[in-house]
N, C-alpha and C. Protein backbone atom coordinates (compact mmCIF):
# COMPACT_ATOMS: atom_id res chain seq x y z
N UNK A 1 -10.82 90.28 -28.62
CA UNK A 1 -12.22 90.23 -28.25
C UNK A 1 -12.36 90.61 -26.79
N UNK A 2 -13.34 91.43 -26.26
CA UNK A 2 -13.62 92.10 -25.28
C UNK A 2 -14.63 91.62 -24.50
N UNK A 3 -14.43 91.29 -23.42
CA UNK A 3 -15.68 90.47 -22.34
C UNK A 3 -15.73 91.76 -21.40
N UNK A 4 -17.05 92.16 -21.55
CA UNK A 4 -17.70 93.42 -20.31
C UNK A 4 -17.64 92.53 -19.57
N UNK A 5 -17.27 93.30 -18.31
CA UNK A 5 -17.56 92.89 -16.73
C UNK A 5 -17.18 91.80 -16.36
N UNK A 6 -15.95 91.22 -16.47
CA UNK A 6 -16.38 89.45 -15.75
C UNK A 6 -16.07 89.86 -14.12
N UNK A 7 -16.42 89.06 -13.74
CA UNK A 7 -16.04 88.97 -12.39
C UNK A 7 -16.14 87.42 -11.73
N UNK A 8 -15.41 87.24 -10.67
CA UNK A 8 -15.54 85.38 -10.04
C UNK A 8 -15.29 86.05 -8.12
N UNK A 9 -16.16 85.12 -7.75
CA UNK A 9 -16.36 85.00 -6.13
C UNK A 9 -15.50 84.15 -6.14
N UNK A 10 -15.00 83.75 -4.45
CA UNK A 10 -14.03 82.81 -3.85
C UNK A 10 -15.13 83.05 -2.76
N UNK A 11 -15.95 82.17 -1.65
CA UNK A 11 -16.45 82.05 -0.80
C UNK A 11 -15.31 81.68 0.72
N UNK A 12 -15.62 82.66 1.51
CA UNK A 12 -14.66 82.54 2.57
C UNK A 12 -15.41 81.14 3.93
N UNK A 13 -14.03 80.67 4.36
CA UNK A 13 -15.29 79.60 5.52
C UNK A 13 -15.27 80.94 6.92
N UNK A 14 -16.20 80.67 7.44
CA UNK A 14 -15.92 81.16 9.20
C UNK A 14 -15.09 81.45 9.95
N UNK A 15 -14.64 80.72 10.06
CA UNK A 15 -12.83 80.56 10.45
C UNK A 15 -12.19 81.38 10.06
N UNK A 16 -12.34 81.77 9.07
CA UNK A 16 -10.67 82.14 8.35
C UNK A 16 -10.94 84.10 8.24
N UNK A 17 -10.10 84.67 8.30
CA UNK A 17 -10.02 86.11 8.65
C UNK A 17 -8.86 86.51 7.19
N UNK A 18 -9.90 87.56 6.44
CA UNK A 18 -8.97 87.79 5.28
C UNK A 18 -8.94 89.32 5.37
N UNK A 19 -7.56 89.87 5.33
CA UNK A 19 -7.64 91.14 5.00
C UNK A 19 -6.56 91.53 3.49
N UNK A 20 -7.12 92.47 2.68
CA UNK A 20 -6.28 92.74 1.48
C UNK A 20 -5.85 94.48 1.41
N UNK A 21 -4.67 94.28 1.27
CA UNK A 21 -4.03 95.44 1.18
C UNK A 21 -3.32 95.76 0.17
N UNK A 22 -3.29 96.60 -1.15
CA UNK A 22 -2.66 97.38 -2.10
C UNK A 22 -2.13 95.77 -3.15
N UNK A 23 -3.12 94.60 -3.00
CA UNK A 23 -2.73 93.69 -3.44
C UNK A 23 -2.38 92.78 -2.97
N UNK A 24 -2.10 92.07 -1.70
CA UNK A 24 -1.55 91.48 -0.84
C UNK A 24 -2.63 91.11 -0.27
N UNK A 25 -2.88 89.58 -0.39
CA UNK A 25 -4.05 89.18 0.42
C UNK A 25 -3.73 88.27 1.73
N UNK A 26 -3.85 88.38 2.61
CA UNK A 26 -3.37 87.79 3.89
C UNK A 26 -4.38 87.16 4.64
N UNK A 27 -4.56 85.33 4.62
CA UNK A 27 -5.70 84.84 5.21
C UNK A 27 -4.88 84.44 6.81
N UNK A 28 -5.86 84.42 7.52
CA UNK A 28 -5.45 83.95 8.87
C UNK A 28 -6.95 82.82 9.50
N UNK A 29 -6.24 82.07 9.53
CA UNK A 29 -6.97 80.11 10.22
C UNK A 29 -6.66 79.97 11.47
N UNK A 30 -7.42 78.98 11.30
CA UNK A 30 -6.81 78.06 12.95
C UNK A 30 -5.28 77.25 12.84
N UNK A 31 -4.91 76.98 11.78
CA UNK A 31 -3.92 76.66 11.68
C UNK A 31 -2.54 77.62 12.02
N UNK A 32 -2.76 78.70 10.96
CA UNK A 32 -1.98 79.54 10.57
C UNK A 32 -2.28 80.79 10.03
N UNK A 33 -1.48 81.74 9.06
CA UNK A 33 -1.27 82.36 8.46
C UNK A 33 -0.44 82.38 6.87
N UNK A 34 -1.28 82.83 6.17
CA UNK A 34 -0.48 83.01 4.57
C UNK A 34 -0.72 84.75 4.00
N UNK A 35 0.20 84.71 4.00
CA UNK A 35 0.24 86.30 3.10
C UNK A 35 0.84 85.80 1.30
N UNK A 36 0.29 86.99 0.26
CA UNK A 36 0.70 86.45 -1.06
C UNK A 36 0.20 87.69 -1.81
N UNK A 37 1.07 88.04 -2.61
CA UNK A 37 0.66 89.09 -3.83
C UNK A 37 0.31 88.93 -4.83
N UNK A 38 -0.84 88.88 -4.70
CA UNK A 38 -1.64 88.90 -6.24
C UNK A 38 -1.91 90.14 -6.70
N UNK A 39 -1.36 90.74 -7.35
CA UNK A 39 -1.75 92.21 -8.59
C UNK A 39 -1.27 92.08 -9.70
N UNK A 40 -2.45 92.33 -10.25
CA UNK A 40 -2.58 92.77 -11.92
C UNK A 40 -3.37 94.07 -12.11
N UNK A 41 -3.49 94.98 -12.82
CA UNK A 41 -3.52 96.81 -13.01
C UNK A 41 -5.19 96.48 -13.91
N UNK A 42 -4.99 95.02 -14.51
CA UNK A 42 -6.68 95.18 -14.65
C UNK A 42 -7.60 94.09 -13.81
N UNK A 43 -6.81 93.84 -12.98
CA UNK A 43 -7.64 92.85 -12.10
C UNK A 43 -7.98 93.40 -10.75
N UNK A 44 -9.11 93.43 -10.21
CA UNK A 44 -9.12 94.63 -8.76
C UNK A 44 -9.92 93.37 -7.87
N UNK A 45 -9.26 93.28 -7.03
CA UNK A 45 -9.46 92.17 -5.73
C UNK A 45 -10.42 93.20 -4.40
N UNK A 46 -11.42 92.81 -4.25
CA UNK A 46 -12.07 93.14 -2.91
C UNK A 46 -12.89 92.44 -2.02
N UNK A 47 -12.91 92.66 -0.67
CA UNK A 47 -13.70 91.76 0.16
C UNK A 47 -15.23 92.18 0.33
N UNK A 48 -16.05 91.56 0.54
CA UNK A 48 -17.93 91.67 0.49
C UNK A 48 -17.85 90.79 1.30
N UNK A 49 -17.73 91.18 2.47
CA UNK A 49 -18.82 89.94 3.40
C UNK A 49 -18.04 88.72 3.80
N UNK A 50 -18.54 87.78 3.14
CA UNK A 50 -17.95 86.32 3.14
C UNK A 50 -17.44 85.68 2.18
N UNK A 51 -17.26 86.80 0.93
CA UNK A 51 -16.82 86.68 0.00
C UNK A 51 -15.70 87.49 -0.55
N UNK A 52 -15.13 87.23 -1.38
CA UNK A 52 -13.84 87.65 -2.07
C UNK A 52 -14.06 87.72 -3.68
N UNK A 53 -14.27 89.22 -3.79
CA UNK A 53 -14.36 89.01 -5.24
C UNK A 53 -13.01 89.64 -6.16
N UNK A 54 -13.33 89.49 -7.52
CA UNK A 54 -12.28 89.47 -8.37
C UNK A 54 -12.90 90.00 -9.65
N UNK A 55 -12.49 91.51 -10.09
CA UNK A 55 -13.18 91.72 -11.12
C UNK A 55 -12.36 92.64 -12.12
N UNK A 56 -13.07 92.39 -13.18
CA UNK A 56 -11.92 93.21 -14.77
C UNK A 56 -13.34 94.13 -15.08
N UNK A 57 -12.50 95.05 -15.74
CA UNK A 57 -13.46 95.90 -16.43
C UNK A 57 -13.34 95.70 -18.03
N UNK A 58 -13.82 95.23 -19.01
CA UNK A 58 -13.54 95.25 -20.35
C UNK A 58 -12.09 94.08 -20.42
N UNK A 59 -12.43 92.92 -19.81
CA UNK A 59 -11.45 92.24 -19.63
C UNK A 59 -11.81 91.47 -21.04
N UNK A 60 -10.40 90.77 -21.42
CA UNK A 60 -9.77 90.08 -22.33
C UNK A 60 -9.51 88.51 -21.90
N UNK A 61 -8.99 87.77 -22.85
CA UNK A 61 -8.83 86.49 -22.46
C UNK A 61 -7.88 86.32 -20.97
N UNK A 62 -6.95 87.20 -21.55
CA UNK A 62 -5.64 86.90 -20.28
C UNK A 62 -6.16 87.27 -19.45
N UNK A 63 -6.90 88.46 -19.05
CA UNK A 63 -7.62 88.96 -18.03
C UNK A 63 -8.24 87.52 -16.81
N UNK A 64 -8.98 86.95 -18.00
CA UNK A 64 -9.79 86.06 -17.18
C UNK A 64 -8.91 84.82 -17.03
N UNK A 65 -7.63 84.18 -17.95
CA UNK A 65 -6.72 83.46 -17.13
C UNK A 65 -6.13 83.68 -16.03
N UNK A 66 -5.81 85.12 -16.09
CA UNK A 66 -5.19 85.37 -15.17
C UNK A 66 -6.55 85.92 -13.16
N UNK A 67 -8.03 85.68 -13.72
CA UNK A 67 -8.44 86.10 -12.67
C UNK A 67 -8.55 84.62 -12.37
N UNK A 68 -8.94 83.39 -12.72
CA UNK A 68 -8.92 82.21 -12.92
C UNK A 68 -7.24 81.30 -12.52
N UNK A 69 -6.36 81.86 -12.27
CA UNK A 69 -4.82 81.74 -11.25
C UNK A 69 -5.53 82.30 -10.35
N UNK A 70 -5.56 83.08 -9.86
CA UNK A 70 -5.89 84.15 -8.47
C UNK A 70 -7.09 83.33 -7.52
N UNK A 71 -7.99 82.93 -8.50
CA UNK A 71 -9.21 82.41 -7.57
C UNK A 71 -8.23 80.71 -7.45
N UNK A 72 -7.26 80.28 -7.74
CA UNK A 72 -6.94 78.69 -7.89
C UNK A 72 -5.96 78.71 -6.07
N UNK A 73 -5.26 80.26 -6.49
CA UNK A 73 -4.08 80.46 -5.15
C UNK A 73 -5.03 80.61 -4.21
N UNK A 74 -6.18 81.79 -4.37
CA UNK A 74 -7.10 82.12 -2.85
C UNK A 74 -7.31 80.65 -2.48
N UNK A 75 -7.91 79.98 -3.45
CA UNK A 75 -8.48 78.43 -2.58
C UNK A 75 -7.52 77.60 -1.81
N UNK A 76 -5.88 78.00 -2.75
CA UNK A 76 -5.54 76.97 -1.55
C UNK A 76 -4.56 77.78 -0.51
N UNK A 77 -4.83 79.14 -0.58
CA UNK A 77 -4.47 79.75 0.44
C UNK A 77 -5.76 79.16 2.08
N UNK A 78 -6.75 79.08 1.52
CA UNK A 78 -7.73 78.73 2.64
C UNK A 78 -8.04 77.23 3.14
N UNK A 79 -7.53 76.54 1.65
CA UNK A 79 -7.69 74.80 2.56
C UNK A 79 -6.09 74.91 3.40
N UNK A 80 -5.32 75.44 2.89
CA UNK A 80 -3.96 75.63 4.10
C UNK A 80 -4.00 76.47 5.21
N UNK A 81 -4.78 77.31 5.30
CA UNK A 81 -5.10 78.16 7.02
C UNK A 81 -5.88 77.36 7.25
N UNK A 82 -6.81 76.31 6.83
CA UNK A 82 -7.92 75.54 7.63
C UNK A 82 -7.30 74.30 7.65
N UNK A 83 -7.04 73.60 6.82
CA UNK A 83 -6.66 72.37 6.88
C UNK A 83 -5.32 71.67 6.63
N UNK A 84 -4.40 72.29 5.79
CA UNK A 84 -3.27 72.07 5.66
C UNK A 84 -2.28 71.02 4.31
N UNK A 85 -1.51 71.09 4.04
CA UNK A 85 -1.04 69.90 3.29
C UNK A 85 -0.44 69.08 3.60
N UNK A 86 0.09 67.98 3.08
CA UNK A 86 0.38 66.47 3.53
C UNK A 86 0.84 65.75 2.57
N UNK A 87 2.18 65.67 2.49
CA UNK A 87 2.87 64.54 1.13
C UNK A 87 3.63 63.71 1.80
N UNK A 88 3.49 62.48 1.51
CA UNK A 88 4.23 61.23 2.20
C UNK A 88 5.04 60.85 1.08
N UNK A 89 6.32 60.70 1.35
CA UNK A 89 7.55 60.12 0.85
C UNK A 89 7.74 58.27 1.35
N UNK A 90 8.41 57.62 0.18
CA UNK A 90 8.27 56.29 0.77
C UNK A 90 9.87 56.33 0.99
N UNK A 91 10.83 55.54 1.70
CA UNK A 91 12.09 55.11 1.60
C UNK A 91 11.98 53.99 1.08
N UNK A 92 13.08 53.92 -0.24
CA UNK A 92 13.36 52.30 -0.62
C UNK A 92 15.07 52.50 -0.46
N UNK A 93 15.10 51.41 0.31
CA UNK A 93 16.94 50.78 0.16
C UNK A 93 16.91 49.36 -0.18
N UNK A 94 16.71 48.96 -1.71
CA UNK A 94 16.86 47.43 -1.85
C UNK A 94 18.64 46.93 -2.06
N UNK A 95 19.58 47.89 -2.34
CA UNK A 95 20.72 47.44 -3.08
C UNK A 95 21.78 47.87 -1.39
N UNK A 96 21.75 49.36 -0.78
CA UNK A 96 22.33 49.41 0.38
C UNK A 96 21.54 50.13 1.41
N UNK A 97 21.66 49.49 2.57
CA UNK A 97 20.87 49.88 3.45
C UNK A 97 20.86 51.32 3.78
N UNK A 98 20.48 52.01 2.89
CA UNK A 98 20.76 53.94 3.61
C UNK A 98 20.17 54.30 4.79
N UNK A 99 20.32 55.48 5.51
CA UNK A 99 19.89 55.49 6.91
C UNK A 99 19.80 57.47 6.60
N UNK A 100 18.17 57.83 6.60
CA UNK A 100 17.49 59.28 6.34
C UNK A 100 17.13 59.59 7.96
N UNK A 101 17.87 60.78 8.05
CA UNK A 101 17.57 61.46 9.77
C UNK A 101 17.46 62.92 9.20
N UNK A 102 16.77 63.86 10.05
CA UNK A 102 16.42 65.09 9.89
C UNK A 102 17.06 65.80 10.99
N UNK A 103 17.96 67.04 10.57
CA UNK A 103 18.94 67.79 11.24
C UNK A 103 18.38 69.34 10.97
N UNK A 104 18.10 70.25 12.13
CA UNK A 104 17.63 70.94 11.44
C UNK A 104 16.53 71.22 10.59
N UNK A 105 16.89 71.92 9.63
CA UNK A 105 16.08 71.96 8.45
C UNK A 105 16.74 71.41 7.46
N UNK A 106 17.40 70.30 7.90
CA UNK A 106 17.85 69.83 6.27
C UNK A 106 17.52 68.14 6.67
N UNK A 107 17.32 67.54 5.28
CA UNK A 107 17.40 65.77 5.54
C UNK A 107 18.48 65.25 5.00
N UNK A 108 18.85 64.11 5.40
CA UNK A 108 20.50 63.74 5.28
C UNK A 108 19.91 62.03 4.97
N UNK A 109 20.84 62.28 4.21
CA UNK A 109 20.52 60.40 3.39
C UNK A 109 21.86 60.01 3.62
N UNK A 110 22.29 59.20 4.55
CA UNK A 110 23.34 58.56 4.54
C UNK A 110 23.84 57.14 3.34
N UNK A 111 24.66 57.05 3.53
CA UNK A 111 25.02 55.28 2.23
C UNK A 111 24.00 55.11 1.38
N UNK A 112 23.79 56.04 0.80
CA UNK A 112 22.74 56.04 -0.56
C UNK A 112 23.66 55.17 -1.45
N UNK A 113 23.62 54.10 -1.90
CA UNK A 113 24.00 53.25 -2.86
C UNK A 113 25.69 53.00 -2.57
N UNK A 114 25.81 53.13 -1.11
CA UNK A 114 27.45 52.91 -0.32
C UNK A 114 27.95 54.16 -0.81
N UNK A 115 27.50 54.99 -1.02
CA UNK A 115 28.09 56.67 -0.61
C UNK A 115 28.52 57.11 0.30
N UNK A 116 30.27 57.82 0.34
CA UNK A 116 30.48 58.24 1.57
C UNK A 116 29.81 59.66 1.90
N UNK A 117 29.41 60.21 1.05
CA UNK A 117 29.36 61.48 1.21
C UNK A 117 28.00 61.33 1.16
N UNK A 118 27.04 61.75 1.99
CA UNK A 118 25.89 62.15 2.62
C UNK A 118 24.90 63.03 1.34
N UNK A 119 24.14 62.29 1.28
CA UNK A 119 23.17 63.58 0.10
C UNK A 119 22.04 64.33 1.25
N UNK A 120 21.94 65.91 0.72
CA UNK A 120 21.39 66.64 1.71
C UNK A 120 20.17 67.15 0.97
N UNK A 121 19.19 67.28 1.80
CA UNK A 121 17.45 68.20 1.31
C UNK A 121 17.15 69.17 1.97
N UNK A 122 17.04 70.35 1.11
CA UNK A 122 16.03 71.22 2.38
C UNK A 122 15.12 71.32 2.65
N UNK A 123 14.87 71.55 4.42
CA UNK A 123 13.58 71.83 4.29
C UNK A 123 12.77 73.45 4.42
N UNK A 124 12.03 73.80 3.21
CA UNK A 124 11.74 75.22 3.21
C UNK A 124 10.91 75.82 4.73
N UNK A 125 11.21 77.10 5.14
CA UNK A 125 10.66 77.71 6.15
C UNK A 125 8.97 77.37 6.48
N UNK A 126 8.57 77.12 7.83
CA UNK A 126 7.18 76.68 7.67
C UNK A 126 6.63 75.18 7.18
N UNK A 127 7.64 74.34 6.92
CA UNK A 127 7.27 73.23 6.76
C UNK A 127 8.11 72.23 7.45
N UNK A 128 7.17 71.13 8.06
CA UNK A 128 7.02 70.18 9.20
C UNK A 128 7.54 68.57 8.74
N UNK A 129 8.46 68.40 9.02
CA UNK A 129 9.37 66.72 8.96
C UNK A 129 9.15 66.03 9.68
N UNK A 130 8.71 65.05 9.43
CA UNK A 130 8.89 63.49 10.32
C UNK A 130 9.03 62.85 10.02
N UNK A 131 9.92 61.43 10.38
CA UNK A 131 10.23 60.18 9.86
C UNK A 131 9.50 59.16 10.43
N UNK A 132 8.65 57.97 9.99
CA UNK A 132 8.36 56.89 11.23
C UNK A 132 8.58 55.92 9.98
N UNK A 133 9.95 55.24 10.58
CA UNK A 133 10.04 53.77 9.57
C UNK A 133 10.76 54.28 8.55
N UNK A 134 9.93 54.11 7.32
CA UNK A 134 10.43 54.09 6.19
C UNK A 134 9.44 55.15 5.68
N UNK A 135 8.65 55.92 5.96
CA UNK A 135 7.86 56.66 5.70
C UNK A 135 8.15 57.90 6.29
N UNK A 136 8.24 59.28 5.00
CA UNK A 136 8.57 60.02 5.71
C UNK A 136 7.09 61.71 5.12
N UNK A 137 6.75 61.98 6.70
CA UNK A 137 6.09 62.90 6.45
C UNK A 137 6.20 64.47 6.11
N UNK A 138 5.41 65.03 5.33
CA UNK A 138 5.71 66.22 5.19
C UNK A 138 4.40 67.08 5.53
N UNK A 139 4.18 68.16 5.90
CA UNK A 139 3.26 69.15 6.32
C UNK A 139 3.17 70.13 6.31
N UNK A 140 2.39 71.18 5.71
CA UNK A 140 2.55 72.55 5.80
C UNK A 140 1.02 73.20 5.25
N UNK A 141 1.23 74.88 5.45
CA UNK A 141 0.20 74.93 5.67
C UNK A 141 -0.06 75.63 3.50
N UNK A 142 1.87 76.54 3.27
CA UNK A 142 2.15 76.48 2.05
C UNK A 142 2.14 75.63 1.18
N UNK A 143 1.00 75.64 -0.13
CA UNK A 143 0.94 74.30 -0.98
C UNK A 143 2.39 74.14 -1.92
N UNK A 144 3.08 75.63 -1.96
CA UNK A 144 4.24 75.58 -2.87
C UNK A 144 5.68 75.16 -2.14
N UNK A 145 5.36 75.84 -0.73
CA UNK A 145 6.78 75.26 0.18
C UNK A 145 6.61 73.53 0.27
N UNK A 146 6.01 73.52 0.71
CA UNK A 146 5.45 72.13 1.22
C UNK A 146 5.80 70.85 0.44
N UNK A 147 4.91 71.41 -1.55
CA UNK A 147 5.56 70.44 -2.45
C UNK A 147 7.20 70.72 -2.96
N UNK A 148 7.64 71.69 -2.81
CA UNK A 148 9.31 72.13 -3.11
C UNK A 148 9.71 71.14 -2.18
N UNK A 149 9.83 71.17 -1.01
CA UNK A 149 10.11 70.32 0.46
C UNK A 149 10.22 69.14 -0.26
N UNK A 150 9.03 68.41 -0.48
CA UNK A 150 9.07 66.95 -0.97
C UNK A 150 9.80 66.49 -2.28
N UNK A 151 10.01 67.47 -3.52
CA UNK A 151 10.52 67.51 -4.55
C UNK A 151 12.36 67.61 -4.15
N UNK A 152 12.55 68.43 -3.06
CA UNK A 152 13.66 68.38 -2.84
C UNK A 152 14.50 66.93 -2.20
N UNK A 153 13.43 66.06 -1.70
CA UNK A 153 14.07 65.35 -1.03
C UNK A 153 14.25 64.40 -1.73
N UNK A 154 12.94 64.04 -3.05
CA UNK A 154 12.79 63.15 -4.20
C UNK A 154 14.52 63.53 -5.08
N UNK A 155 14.13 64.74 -5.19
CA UNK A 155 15.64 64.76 -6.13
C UNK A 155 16.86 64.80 -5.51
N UNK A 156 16.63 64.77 -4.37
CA UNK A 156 18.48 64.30 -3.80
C UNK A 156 19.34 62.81 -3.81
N UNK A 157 18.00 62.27 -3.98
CA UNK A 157 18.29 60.68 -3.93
C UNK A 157 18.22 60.20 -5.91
N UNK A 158 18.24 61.41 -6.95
CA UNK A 158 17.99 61.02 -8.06
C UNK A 158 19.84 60.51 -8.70
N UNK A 159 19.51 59.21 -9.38
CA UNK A 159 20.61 58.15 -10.04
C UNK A 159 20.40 58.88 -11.36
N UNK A 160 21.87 58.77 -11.90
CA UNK A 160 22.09 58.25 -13.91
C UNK A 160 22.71 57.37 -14.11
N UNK A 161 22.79 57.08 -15.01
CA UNK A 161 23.44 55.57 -15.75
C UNK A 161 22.94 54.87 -14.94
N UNK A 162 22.03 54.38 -14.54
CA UNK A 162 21.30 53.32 -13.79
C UNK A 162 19.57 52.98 -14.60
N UNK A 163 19.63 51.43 -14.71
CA UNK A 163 18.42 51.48 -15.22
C UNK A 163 17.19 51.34 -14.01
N UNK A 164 16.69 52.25 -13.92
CA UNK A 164 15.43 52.80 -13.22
C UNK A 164 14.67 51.77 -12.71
N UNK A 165 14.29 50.30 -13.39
CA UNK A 165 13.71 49.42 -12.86
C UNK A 165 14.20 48.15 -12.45
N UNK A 166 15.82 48.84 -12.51
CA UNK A 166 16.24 47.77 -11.40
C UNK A 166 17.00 48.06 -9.97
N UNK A 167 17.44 49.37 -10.24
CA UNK A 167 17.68 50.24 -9.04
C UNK A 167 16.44 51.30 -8.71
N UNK A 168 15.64 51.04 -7.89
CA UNK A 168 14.53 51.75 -7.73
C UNK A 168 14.77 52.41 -5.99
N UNK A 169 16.39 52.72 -5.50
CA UNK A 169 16.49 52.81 -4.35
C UNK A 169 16.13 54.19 -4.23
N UNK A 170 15.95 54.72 -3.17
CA UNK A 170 15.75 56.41 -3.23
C UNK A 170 14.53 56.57 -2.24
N UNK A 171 14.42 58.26 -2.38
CA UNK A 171 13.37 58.27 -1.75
C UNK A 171 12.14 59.07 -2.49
N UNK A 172 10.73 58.53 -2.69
CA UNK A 172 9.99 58.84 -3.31
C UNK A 172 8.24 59.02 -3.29
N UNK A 173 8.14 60.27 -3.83
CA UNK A 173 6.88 60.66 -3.27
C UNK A 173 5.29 59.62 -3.37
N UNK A 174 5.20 59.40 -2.72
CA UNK A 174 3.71 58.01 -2.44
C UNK A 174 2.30 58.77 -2.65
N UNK A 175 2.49 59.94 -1.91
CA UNK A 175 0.98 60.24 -2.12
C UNK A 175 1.15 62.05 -2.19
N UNK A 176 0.48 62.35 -2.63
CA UNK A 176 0.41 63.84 -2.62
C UNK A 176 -0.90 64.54 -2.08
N UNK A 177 -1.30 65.39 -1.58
CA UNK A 177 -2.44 66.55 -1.01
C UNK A 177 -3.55 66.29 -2.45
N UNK A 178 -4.84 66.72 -1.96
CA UNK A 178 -5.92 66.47 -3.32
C UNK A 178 -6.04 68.11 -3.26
N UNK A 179 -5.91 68.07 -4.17
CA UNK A 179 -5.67 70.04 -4.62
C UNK A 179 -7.30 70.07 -5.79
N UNK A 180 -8.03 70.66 -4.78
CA UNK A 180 -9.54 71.40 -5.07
C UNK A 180 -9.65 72.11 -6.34
């Protein structure tokens, strides 16, 4: 089944400076910068103004899933040049006291459950570490680096053969970014 014409706007804020090239849409904020390739051969991306449109000619279902991804990335290409993301990790050590420091770009979990050997996280390019306490922050302006970052650090501290609600030591994600 054949849908004439769809097309979908993305409204740009003030701030933010978008230029698109051969597919490649590149916003620039007060924060930062994101570049990202979005092309599809029936999807044609152009700028109007203060707007960003997105349009099929004789588009199809996938057409419009797929223009419907594109308008989901532009948005949070622009709350991340304007405003940014933010996932807080909690530390629990109830069984051995572990001790999490940031080296680099990597995080290091020392005596995770009296481990000699150190469990390690990375942290992806462009995204921002801090520890205060037992709380550890993450920041960026990428919604995909940013949550990889936090996923990485969740799964370095992941147990087996352990029942889950009685070893609950590790480190684990508390709150996540509200994704628009």
């Amino acid at each position: 089944m054949k849908i004439e014409n769809l097309e979908r706007k993305v409204g740009i804020p003030d701030n933010v400076k978008v230029t698109i090239d051969r597919g490649i849409i590149t916003l620039d904020g007060p924060i930062g910068n994101l570049s990202r390739l979005l092309y599809n051969p029936k999807v044609f991306i152009e700028q109007s103004g203060n707007n960003i449109i997105l349009y099929a000619k004789k588009a199809t279902r996938r057409e419009k899933r797929i223009m419907g991804t594109f308008v989901s990335h532009i948005n949070n290409m622009i709350i991340g040049v304007t405003e940014g993301f933010t996932y807080y990790l909690k530390i629990c050590s109830g069984h051995f006291p572990m001790k999490v420091t940031l080296e680099n770009d990597r995080v290091i979990v020392s005596n995770f459950f009296g481990e000699k050997i150190p469990r390690i996280a990375t942290v992806l390019d462009g995204v921002n570490v801090s520890i205060d306490g037992d709380i550890i922050k993450v920041f960026g302006i990428d919604l995909e680096k940013t949550g990889q970052t936090a996923a990485n650090m969740e799964r370095s501290t992941r147990i087996t053969n352990r029942d889950r609600r009685v070893f609950m030591d590790g480190l684990w994600i508390s709150s996540k970014p509200e994704i628009h």
